[in-house]
Protein backbone atom coordinates (compact mmCIF):
# COMPACT_ATOMS: atom_id res chain seq x y z
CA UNK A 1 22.25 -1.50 206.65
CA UNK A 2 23.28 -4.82 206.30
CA UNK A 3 26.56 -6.58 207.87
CA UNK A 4 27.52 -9.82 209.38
CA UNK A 5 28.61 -10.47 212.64
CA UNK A 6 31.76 -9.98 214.01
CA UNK A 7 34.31 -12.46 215.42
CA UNK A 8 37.26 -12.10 217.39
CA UNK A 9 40.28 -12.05 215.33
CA UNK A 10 44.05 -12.96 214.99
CA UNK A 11 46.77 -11.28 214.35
CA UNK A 12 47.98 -13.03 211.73
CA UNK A 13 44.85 -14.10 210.50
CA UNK A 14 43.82 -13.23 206.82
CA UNK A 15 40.40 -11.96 207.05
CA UNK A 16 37.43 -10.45 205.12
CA UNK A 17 34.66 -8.23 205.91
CA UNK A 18 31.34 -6.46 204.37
CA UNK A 19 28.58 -4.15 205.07
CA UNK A 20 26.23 -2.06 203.13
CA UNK A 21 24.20 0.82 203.40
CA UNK A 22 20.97 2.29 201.46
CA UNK A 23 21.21 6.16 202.98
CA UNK A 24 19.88 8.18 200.84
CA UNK A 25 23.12 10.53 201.01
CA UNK A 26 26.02 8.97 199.41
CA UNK A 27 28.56 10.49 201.64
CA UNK A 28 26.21 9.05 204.98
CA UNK A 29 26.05 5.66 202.86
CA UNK A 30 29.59 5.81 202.44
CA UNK A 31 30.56 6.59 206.13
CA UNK A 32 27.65 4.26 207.67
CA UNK A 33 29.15 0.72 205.61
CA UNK A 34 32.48 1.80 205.81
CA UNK A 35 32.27 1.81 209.83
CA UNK A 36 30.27 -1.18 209.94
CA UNK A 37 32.82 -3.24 207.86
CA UNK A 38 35.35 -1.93 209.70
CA UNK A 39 34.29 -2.72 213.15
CA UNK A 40 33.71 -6.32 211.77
CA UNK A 41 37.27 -6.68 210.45
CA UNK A 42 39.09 -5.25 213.73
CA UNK A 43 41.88 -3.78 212.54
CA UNK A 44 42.93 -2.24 209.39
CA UNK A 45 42.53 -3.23 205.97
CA UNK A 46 45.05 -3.90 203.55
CA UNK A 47 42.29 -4.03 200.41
CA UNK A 48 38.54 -2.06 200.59
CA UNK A 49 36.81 -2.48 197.46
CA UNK A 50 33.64 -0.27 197.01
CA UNK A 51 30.68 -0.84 194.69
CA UNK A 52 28.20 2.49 194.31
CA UNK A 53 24.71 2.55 192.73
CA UNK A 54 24.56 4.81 189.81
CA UNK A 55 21.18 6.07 191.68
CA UNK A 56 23.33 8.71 193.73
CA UNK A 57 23.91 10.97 190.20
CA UNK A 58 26.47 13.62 190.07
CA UNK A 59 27.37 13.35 193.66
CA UNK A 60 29.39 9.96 193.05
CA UNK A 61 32.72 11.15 191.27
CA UNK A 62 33.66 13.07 194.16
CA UNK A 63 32.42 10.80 197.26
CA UNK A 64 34.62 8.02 195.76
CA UNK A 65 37.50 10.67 195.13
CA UNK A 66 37.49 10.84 198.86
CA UNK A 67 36.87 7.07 199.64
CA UNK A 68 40.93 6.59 200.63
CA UNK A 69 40.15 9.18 203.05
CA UNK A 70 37.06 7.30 204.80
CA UNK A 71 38.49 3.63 204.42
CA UNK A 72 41.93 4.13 205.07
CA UNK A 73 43.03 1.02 203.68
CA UNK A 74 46.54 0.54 201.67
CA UNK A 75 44.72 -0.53 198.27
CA UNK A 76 41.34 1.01 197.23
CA UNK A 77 39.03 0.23 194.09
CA UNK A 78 35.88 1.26 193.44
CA UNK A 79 33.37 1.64 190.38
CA UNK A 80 29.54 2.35 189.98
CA UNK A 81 27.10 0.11 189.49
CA UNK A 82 23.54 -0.45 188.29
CA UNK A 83 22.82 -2.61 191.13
CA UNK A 84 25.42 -3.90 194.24
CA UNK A 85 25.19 -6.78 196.21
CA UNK A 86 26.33 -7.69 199.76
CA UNK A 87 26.33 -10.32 202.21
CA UNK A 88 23.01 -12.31 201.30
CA UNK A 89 21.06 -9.45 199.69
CA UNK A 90 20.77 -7.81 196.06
CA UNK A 91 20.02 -4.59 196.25
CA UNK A 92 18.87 -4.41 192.65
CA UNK A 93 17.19 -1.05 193.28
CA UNK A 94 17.32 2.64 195.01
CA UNK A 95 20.12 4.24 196.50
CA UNK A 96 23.07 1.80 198.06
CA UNK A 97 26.83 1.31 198.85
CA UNK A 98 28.82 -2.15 199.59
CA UNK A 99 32.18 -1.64 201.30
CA UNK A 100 34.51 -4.96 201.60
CA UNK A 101 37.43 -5.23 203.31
CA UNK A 102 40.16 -7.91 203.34
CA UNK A 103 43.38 -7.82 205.90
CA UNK A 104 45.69 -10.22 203.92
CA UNK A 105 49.21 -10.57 206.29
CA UNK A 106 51.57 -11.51 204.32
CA UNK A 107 50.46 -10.78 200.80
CA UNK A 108 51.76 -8.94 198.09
CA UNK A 109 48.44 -6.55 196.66
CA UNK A 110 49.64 -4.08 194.18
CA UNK A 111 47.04 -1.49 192.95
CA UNK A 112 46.89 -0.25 188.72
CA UNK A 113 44.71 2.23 186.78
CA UNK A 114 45.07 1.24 182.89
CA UNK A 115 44.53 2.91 179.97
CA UNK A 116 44.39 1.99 176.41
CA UNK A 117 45.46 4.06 173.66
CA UNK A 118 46.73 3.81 170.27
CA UNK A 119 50.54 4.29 168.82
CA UNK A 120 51.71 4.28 165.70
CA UNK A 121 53.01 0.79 166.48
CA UNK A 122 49.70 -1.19 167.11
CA UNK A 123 47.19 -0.38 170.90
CA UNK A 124 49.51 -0.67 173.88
CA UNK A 125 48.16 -0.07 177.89
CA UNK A 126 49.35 2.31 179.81
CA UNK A 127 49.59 2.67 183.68
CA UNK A 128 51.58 -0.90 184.44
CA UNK A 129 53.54 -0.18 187.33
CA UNK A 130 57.14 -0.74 187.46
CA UNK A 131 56.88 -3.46 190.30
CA UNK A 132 54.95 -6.01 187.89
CA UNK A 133 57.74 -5.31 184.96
CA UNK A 134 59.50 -8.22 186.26
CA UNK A 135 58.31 -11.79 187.75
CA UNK A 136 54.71 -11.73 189.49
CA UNK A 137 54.21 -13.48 192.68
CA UNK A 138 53.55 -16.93 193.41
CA UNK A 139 49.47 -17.46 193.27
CA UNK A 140 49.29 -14.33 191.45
CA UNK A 141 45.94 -13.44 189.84
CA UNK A 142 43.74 -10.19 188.99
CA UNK A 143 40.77 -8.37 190.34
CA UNK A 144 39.66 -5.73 187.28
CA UNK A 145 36.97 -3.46 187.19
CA UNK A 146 36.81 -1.84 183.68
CA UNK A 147 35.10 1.13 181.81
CA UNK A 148 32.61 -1.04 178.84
CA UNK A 149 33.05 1.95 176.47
CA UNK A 150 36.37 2.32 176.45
CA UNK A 151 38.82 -0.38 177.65
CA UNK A 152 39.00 -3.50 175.27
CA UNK A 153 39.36 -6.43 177.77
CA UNK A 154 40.26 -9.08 175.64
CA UNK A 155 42.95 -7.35 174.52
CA UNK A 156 44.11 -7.48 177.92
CA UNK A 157 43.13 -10.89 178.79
CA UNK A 158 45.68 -12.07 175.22
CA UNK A 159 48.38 -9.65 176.71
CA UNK A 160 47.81 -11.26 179.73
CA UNK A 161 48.16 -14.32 178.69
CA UNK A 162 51.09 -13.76 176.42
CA UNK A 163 53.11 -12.20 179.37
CA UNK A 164 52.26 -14.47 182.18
CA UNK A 165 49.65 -17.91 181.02
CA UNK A 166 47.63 -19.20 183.62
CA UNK A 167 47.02 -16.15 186.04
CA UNK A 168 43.40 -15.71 186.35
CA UNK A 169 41.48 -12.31 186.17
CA UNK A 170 38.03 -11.86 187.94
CA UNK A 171 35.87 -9.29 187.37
CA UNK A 172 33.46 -7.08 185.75
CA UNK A 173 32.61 -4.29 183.06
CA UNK A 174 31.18 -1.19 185.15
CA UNK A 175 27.48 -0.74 184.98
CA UNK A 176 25.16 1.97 185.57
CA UNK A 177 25.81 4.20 182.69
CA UNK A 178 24.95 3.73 178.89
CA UNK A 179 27.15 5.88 177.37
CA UNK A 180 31.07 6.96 177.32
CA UNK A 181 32.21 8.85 180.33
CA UNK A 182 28.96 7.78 182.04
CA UNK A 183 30.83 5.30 184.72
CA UNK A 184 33.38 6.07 187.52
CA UNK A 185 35.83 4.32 188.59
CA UNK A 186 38.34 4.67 191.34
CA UNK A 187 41.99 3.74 192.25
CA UNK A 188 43.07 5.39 195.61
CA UNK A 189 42.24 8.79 195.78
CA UNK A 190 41.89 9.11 191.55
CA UNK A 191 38.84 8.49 189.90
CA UNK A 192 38.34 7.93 185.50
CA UNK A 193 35.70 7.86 183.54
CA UNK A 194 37.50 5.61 181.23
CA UNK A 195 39.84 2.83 181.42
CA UNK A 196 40.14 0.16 184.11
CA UNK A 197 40.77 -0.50 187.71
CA UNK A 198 42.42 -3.21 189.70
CA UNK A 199 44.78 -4.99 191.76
CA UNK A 200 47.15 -7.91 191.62
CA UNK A 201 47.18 -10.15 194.25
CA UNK A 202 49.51 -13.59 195.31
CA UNK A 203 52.22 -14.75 197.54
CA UNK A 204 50.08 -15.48 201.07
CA UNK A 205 46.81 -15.04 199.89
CA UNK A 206 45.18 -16.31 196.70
CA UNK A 207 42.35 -16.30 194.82
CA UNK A 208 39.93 -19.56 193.55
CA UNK A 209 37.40 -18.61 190.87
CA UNK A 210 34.32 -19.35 190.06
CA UNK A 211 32.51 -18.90 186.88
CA UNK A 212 29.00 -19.81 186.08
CA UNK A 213 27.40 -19.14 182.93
CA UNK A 214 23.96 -20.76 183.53
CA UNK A 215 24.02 -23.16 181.29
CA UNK A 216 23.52 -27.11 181.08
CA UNK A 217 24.22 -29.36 177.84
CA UNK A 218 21.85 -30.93 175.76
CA UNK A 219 22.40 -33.76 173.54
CA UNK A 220 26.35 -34.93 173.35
CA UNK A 221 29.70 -33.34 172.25
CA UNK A 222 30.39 -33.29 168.84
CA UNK A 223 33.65 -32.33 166.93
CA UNK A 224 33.31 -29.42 164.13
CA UNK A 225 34.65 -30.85 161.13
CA UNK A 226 34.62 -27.91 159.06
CA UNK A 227 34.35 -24.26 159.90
CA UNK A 228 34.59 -20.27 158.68
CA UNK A 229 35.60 -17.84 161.59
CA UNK A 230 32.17 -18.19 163.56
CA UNK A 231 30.44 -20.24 161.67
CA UNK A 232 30.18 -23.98 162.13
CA UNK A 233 29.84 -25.73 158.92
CA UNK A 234 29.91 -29.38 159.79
CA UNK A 235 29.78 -31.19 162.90
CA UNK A 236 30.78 -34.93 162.53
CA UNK A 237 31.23 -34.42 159.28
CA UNK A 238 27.27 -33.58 158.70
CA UNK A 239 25.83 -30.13 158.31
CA UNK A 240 25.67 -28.72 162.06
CA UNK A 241 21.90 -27.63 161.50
CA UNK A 242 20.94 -31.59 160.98
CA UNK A 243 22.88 -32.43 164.18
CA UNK A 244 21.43 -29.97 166.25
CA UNK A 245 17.60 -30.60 164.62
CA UNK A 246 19.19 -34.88 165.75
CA UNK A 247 19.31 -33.13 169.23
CA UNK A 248 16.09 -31.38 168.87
CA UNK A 249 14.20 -34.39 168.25
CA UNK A 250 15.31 -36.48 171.41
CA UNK A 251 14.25 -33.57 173.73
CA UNK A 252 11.27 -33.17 175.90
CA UNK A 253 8.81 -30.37 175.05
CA UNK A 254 10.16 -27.95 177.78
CA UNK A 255 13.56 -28.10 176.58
CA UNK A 256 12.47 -27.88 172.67
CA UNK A 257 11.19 -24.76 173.61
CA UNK A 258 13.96 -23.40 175.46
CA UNK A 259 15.99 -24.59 171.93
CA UNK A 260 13.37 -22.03 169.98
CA UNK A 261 14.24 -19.18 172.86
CA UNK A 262 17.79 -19.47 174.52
CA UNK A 263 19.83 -22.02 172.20
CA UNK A 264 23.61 -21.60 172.84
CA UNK A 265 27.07 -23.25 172.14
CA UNK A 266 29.59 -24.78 175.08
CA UNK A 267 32.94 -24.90 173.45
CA UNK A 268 35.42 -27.10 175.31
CA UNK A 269 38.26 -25.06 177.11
CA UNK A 270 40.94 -28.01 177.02
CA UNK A 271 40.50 -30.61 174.48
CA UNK A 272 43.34 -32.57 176.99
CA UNK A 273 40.05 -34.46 178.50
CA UNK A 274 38.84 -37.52 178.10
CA UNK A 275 35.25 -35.93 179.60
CA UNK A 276 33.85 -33.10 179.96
CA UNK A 277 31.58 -31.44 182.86
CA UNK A 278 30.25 -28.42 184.52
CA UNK A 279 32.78 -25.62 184.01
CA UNK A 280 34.66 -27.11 180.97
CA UNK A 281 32.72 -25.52 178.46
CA UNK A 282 32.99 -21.62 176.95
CA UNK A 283 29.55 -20.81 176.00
CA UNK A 284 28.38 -18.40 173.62
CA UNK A 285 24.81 -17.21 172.06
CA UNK A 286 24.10 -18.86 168.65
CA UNK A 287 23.30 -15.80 166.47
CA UNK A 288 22.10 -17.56 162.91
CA UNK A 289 21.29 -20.45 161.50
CA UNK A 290 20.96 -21.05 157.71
CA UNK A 291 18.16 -23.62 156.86
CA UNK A 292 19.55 -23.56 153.07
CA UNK A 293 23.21 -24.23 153.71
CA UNK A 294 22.86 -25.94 157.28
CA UNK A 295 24.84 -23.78 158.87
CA UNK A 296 25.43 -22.22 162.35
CA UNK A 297 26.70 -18.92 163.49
CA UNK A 298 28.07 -18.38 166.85
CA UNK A 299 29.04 -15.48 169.07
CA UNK A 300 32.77 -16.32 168.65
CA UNK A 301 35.71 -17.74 166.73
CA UNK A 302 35.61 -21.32 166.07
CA UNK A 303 37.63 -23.74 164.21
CA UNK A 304 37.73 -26.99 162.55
CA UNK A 305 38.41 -29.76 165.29
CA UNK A 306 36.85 -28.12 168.69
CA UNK A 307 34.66 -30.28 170.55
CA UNK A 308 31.29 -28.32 171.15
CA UNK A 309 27.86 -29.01 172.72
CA UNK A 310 24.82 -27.61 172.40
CA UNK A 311 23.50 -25.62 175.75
CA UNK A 312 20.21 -23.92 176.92
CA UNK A 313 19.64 -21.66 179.92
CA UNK A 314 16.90 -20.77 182.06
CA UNK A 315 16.35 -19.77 185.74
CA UNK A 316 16.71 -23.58 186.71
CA UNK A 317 19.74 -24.49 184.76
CA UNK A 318 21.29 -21.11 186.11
CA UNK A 319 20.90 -22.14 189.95
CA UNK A 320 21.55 -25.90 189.57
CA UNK A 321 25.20 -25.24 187.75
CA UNK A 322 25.90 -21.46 190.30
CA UNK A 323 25.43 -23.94 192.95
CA UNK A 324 26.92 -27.29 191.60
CA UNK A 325 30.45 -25.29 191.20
CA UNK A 326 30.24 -23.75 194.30
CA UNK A 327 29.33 -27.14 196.09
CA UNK A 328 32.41 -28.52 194.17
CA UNK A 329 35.25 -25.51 195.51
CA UNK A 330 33.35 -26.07 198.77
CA UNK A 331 34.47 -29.69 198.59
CA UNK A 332 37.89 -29.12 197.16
CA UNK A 333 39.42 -27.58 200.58
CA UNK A 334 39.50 -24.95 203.43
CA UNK A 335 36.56 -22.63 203.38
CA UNK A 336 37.14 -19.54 201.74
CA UNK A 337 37.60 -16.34 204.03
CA UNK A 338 35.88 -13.84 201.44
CA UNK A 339 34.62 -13.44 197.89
CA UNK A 340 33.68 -10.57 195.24
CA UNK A 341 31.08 -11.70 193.09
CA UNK A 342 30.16 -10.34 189.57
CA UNK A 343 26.68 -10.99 188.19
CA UNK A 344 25.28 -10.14 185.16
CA UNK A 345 23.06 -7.42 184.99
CA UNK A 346 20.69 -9.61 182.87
CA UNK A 347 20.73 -12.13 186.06
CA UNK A 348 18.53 -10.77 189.51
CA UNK A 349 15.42 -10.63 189.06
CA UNK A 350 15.43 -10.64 185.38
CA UNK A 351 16.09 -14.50 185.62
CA UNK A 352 15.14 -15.68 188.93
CA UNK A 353 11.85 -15.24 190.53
CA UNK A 354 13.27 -15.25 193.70
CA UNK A 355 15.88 -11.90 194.87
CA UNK A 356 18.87 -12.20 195.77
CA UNK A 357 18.95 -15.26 193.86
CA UNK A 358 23.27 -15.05 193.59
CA UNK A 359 23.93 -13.83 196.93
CA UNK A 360 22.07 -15.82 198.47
CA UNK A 361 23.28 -19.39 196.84
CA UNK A 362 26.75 -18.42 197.98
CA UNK A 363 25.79 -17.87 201.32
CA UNK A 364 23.69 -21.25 201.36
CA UNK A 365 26.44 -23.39 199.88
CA UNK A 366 29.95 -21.99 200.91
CA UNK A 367 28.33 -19.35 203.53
CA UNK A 368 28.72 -17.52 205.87
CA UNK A 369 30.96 -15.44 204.05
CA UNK A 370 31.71 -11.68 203.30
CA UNK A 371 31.10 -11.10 200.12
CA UNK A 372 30.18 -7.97 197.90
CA UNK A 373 29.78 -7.46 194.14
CA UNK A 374 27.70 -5.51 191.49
CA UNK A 375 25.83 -6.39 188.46
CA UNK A 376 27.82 -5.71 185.73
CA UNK A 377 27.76 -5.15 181.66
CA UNK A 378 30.02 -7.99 181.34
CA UNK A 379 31.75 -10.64 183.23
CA UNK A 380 35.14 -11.81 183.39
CA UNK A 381 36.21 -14.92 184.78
CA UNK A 382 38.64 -18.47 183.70
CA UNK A 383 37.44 -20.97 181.70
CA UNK A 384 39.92 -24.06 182.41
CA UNK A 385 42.99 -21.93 182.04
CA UNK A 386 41.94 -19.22 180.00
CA UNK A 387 40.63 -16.15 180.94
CA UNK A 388 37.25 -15.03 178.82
CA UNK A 389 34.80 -11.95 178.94
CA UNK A 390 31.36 -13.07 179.25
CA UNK A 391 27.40 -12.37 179.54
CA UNK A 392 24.37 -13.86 181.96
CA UNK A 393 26.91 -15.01 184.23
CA UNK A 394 28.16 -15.24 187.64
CA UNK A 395 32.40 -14.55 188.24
CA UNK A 396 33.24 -14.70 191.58
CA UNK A 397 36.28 -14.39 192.92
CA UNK A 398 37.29 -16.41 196.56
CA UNK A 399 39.84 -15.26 198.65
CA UNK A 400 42.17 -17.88 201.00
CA UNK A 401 45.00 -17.90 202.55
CA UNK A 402 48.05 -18.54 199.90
CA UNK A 403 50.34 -22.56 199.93
């Protein structure tokens, strides 16, 4: 069992604690984090957020049906996961449980379970509650855990941002099971197999994210001057394939070959720049390339008059830009009193030769902090201003007290 130590607290102090556990019981690993995290917070929690391995089977669905019962705390989420993560430590295989609480005086948290369905008028989600009909809170933004299978998140993320522009949503696409009905997720004392999970949060405490997709540019931006839904035709007004072979030919030979095996496309997120840097850029995979026609095919929508730039990402590109935007929020203001953190599942070990590689580079550069998270099937995180679903990449959401 893992948890950090405790400190005295305040009253009115907002507050975040975290502790794991790898029994091999789930109920036992339930109980044992859940009373560590606790004692660390010292008093009671106004959030608990749980992530599960999917290691523990058939016994999950009803040990997190009765996690309101163990945590006690006003809001509680939950959702399986191939692999969790608290503290400093990965726990990428085998049995384990993260339990994080937050104590938030002051601020308005208000719990959802959504689903999506289909009406003769068009998809529409179901399971808003009344409170958030209205106005949302000052600082408001979104912690979701969602069902891959069966909840379309960027439908959300355009409803979103149609209803109420600029309020970020962290979070991730349950993990853990590889087919329909496979995942659990929990809301209070309810668990689905479907759907998403989630709460809104603003007024005294507030939420600064972080995304990271593990990339670095190569070359220099270029405009696309002609385009067909995701396909760049022309950048500069020359077939994109000759500008990115230009780029290819003033690289070194380790970058040339990470061209050949992990080429990708930043799009800028505000063309309102007259730069762009580290976090400015949506990137996606490049999925084609036509020698004959000189095209390019990306993993999304462009169109004519976006400023893109070629990216690449390895293992050291993924470290140096996780801990250059951390390092930046670090410098920005007050340190954060918690964070949930949502890694890909194709990040861990996969990437890094080191574990823990994640955890352990928010510890080092905004640390000591309790944090907990899960590897997920997909990320979700802001880019700029707008909120995007992503892959191989690191959303994590910090928690301070609200302005």
């Amino acid at each position: 069992m893992h948890t950090e130590p405790a400190t005295p607290p305040t009253a009115t102090e907002i507050r975040c604690a975290v502790a794991a556990s790898t029994a091999e019981q789930i109920n036992d690993a339930i109980r044992e984090a859940a009373d560590a995290a606790a004692r660390q917070l010292g008093g009671d929690a106004d959030i608990a957020v749980v992530f599960l391995s999917s290691s523990y089977g058939a016994a999950i669905q009803p040990a997190m049906e009765g996690l309101s019962d163990v945590l006690r705390a006003q809001t509680v989420i939950g959702t399986t996961a191939e692999s969790v993560l608290a503290a400093g430590v990965e726990y990428e295989s085998g049995p384990a449980v993260a339990v994080w609480l937050a104590r938030l005086p002051g601020a308005c948290v208000v719990p959802f379970a959504l689903e999506y369905t289909q009406t003769p008028d068009g998809g529409m989600f179901v399971g808003w509650p009344s409170v958030l009909d209205g106005s949302w809170p000052d600082n408001a933004a979104i912690v979701l855990l969602a069902d891959p299978f069966s909840f379309p998140v960027d439908a959300l993320i355009r409803r979103v941002e149609e209803d109420h522009p600029g309020v970020p949503i962290v979070g991730g696409m349950a993990s853990g099971g590889y087919q329909p009905g496979s995942n659990t997720l929990v809301v209070g004392s309810r668990s689905y197999d479907s759907g998403a999970v989630g709460f809104l949060i603003g007024g005294a405490a507030r939420i600064r994210p972080v995304v990271s997709q593990g990339c670095r540019p190569i070359g220099r931006p270029l405009v696309i001057t002609k385009s067909e839904e995701n396909v760049i035709v022309e950048l500069g007004g020359r077939p994109a394939l000759e500008r990115l072979r230009e780029v290819y030919g003033e690289l070194d030979p380790a970058d040339r070959e990470l061209v050949r095996s992990s080429l990708h496309v930043g799009r800028v997120a505000s063309e309102y720049q007259d730069h762009f840097q580290r976090g400015d850029f949506l990137v996606r995979n490049v999925v084609g390339a036509d020698p004959d026609s000189g095209v390019i095919a990306v993993g999304d929508l462009v169109r004519t008059g976006q400023t893109i730039q070629f990216h690449v990402r390895d293992a050291k590109s993924a470290h140096d830009d996780l801990a250059a935007l951390l390092a930046r929020e670090q410098d920005r203001g007050a340190a954060p009193v918690g964070a949930l953190v949502f890694s890909c599942n194709g990040r861990g070990t996969r990437l890094f030769t080191e574990p823990s590689h994640d955890a352990r580079c928010l510890q080092d550069t905004i640390g000591p902090i309790p944090a907990a998270g899960f590897f997920a099937q997909g990320e979700i995180g802001p880019i700029g201003r707008r909120n995007c679903l992503h892959g191989f990449t690191a959303s994590i959401a910090l928690f301070e007290a609200g302005e």
